[in-house]
N, C-alpha and C. Protein backbone atom coordinates (compact mmCIF):
# COMPACT_ATOMS: atom_id res chain seq x y z
N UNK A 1 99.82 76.13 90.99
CA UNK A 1 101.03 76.94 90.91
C UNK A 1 101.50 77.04 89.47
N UNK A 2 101.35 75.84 88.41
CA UNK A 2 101.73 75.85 87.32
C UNK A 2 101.07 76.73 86.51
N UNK A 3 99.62 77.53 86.98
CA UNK A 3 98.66 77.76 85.84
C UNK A 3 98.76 79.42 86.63
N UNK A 4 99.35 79.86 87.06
CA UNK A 4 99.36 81.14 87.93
C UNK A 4 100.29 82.22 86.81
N UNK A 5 99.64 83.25 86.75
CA UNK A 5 100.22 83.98 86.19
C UNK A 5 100.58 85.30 86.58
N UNK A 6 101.73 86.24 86.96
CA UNK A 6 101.56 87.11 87.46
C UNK A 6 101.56 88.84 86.84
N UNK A 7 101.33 88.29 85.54
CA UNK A 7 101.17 89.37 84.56
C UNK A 7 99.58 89.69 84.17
N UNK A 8 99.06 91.53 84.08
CA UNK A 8 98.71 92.13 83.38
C UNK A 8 97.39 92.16 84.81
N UNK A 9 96.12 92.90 84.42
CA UNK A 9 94.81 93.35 85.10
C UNK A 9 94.39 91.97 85.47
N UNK A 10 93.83 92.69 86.78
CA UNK A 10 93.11 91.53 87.21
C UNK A 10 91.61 91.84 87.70
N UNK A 11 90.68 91.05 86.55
CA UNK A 11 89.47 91.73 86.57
C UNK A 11 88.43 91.25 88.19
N UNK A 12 89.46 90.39 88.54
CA UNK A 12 88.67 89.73 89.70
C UNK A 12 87.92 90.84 91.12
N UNK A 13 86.74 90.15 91.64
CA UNK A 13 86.78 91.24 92.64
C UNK A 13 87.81 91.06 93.79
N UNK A 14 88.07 92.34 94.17
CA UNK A 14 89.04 92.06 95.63
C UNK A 14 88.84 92.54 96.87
N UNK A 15 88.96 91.74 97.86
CA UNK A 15 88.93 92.04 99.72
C UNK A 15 90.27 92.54 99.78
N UNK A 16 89.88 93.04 101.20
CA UNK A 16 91.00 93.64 101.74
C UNK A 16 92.30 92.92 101.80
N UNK A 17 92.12 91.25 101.71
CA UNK A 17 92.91 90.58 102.75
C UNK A 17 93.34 90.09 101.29
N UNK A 18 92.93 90.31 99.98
CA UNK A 18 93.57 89.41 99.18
C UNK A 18 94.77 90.30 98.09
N UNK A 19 95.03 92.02 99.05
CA UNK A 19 95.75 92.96 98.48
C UNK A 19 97.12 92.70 98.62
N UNK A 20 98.33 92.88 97.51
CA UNK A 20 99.23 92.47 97.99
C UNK A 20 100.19 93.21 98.97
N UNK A 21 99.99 94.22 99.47
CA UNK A 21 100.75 94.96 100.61
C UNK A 21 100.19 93.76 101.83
N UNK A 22 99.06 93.62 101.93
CA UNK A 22 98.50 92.29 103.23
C UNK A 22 98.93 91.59 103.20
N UNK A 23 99.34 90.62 101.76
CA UNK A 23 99.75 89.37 101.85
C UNK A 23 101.18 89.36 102.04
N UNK A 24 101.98 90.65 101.39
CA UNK A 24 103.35 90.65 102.13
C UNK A 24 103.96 90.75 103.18
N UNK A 25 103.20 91.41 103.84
CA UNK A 25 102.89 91.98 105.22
C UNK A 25 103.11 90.49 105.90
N UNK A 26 102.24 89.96 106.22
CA UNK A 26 101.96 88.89 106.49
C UNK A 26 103.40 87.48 106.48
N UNK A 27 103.64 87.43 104.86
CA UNK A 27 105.01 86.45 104.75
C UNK A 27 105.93 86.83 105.45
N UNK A 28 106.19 88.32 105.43
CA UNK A 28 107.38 88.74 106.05
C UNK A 28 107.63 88.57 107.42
N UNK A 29 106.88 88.03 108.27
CA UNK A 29 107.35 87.93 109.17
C UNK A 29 107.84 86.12 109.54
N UNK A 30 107.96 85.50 108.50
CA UNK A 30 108.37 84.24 108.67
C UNK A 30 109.79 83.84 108.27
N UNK A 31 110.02 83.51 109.53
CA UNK A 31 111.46 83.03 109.37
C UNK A 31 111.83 81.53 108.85
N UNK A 32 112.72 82.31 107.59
CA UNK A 32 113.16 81.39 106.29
C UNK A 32 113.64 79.87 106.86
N UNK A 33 114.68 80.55 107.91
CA UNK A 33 115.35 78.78 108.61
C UNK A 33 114.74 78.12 109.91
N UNK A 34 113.40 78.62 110.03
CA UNK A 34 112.80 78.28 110.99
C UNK A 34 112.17 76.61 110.00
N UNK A 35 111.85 77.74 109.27
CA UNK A 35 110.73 76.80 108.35
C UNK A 35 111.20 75.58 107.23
N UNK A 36 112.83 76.06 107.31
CA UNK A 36 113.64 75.12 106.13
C UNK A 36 113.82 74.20 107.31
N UNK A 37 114.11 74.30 108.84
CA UNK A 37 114.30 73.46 109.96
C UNK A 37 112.94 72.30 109.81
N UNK A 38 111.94 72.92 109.72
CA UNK A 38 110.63 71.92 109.62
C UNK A 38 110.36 71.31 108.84
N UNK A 39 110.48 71.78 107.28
CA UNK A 39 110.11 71.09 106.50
C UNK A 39 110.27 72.12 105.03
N UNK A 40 111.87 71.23 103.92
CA UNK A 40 112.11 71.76 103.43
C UNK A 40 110.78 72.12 101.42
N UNK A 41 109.62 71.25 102.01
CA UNK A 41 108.80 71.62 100.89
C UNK A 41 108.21 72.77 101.07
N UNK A 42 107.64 72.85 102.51
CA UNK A 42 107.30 74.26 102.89
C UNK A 42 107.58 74.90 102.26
N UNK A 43 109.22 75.42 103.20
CA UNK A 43 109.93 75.95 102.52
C UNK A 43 110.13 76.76 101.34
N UNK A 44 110.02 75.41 100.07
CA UNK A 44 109.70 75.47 98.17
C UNK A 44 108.39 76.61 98.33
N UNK A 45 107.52 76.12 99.03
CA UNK A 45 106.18 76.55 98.71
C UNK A 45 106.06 78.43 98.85
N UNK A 46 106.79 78.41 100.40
CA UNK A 46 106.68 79.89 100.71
C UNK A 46 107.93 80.61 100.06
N UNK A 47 108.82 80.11 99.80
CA UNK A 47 109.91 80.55 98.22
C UNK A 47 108.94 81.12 97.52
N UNK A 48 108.09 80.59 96.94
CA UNK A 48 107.32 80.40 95.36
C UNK A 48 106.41 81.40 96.13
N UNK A 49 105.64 81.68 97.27
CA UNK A 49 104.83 82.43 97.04
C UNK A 49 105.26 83.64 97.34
N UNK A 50 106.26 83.86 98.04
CA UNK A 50 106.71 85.43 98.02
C UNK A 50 107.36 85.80 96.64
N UNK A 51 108.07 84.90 95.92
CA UNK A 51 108.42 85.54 94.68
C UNK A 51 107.21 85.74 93.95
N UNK A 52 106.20 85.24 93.83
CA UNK A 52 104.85 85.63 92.67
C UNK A 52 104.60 86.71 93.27
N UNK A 53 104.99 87.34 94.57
CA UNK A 53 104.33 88.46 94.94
C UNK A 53 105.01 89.40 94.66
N UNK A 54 106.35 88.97 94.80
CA UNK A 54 107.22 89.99 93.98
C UNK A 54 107.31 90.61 92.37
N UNK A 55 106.80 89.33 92.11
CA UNK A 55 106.57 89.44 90.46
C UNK A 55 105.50 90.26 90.43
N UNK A 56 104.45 90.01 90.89
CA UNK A 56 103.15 90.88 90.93
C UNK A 56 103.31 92.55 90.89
N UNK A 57 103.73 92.96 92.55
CA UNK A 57 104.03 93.69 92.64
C UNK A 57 104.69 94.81 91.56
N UNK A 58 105.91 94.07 90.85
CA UNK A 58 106.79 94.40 89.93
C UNK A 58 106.07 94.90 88.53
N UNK A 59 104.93 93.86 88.10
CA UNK A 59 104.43 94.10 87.17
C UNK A 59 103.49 95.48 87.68
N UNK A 60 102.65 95.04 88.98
CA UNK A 60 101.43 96.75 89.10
C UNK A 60 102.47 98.02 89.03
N UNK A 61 103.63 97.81 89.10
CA UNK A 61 104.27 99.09 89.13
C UNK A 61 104.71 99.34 88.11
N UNK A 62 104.69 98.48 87.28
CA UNK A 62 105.64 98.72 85.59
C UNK A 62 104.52 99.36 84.85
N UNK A 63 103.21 98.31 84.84
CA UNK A 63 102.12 99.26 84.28
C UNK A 63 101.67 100.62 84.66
N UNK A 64 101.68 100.53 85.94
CA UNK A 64 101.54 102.09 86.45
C UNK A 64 102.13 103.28 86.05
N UNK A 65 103.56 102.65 85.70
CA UNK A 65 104.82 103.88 84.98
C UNK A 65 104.44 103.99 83.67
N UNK A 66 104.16 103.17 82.82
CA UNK A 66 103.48 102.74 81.44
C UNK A 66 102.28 103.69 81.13
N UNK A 67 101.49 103.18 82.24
CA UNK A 67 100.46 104.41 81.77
C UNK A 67 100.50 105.92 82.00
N UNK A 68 101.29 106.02 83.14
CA UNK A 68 101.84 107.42 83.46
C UNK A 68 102.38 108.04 82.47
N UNK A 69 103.30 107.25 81.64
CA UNK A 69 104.24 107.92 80.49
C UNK A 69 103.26 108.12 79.30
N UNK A 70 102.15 107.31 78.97
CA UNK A 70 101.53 106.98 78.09
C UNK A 70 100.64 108.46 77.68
N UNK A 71 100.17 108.93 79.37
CA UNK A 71 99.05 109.89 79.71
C UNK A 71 100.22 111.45 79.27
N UNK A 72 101.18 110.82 79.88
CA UNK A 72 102.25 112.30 79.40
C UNK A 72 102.52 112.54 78.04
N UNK A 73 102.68 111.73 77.62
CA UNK A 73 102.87 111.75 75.80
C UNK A 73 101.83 111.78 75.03
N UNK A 74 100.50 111.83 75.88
CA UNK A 74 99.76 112.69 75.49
C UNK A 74 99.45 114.14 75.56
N UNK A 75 99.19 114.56 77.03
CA UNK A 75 99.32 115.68 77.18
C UNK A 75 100.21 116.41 76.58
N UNK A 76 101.85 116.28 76.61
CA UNK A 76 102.68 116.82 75.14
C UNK A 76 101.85 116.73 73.80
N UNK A 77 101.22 116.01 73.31
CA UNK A 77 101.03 116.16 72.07
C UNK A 77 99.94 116.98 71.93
N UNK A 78 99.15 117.00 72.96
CA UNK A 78 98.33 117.81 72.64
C UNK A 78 98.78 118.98 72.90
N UNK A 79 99.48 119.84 73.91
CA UNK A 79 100.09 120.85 74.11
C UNK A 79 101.17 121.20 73.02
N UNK A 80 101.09 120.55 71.90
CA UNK A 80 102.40 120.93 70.94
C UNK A 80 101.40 120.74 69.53
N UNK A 81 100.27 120.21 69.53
CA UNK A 81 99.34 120.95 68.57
C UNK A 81 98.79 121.53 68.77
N UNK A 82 98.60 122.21 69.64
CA UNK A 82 97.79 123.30 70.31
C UNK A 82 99.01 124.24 69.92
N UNK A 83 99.95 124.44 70.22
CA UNK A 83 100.67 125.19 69.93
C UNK A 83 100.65 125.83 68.10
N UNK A 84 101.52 124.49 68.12
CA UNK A 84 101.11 124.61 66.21
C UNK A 84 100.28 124.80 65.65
N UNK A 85 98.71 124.62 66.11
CA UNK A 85 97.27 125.28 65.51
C UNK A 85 97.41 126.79 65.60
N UNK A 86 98.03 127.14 66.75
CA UNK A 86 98.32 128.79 66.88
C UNK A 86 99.02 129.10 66.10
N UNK A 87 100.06 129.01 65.64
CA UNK A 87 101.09 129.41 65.24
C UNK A 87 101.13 129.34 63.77
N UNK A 88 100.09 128.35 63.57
CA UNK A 88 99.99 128.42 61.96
C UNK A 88 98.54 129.60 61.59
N UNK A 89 97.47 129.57 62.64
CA UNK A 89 96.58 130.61 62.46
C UNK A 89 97.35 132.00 62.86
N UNK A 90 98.24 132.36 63.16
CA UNK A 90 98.93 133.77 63.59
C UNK A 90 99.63 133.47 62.25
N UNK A 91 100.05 132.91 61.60
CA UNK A 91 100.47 132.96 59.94
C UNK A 91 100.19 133.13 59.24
N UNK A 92 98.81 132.51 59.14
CA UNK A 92 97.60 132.92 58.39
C UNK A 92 97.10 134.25 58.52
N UNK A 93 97.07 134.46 59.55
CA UNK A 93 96.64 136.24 59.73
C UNK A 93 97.42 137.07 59.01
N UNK A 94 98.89 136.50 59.26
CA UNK A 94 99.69 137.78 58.71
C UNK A 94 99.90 137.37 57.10
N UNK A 95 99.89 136.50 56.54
CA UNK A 95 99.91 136.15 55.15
C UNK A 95 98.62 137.00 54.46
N UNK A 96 97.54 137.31 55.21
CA UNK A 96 96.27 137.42 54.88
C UNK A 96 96.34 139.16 55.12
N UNK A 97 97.05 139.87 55.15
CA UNK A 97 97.49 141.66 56.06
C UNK A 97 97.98 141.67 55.12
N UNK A 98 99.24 141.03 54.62
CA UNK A 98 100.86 141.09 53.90
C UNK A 98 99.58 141.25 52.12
N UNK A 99 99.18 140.14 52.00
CA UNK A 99 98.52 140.09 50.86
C UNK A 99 97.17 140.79 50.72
């Protein structure tokens, strides 16, 4: 638990069962004071593992927006030198008429 990290790619291979929509799926149906009734390390334990999943989760979606924005601020730039390559060759034309 100490050496777990829930940041950045994970080059590992993955099954179905080790995706985190499954594994949430799954916690969620356990009841919190059932299990603090039995045994409050449990408890600690399934605390700790639904929050790493939350963390997880949190992070695949931050990168996801990250690269989304990343891919857009490209496409702008290229659509705005593309522009400006025009606009300076339609200048050139007419500098090149004028003179």
């Amino acid at each position: 638990m100490s050496t777990y990290n829930p940041y950045g790619q994970n080059d590992l291979p993955c099954k179905s069962y080790h995706k985190l929509a499954y594994l949430k799926r799954n916690i969620e149906s356990i009841d919190d004071e059932k299990v603090l009734e039995h045994s409050v390390i449990l408890h600690k334990i399934i605390s700790w593992v639904q929050h790493a999943i939350e963390l997880r989760i949190d992070d695949v979606v931050n990168r996801r927006n990250h690269k989304a924005l990343l891919k857009k601020k490209r496409e702008d730039a290229i659509y705005f030198d593309n522009d400006r390559t025009t606009k300076l060759k339609i200048a050139l034309e007419e500098a090149k008429l004028v003179s």
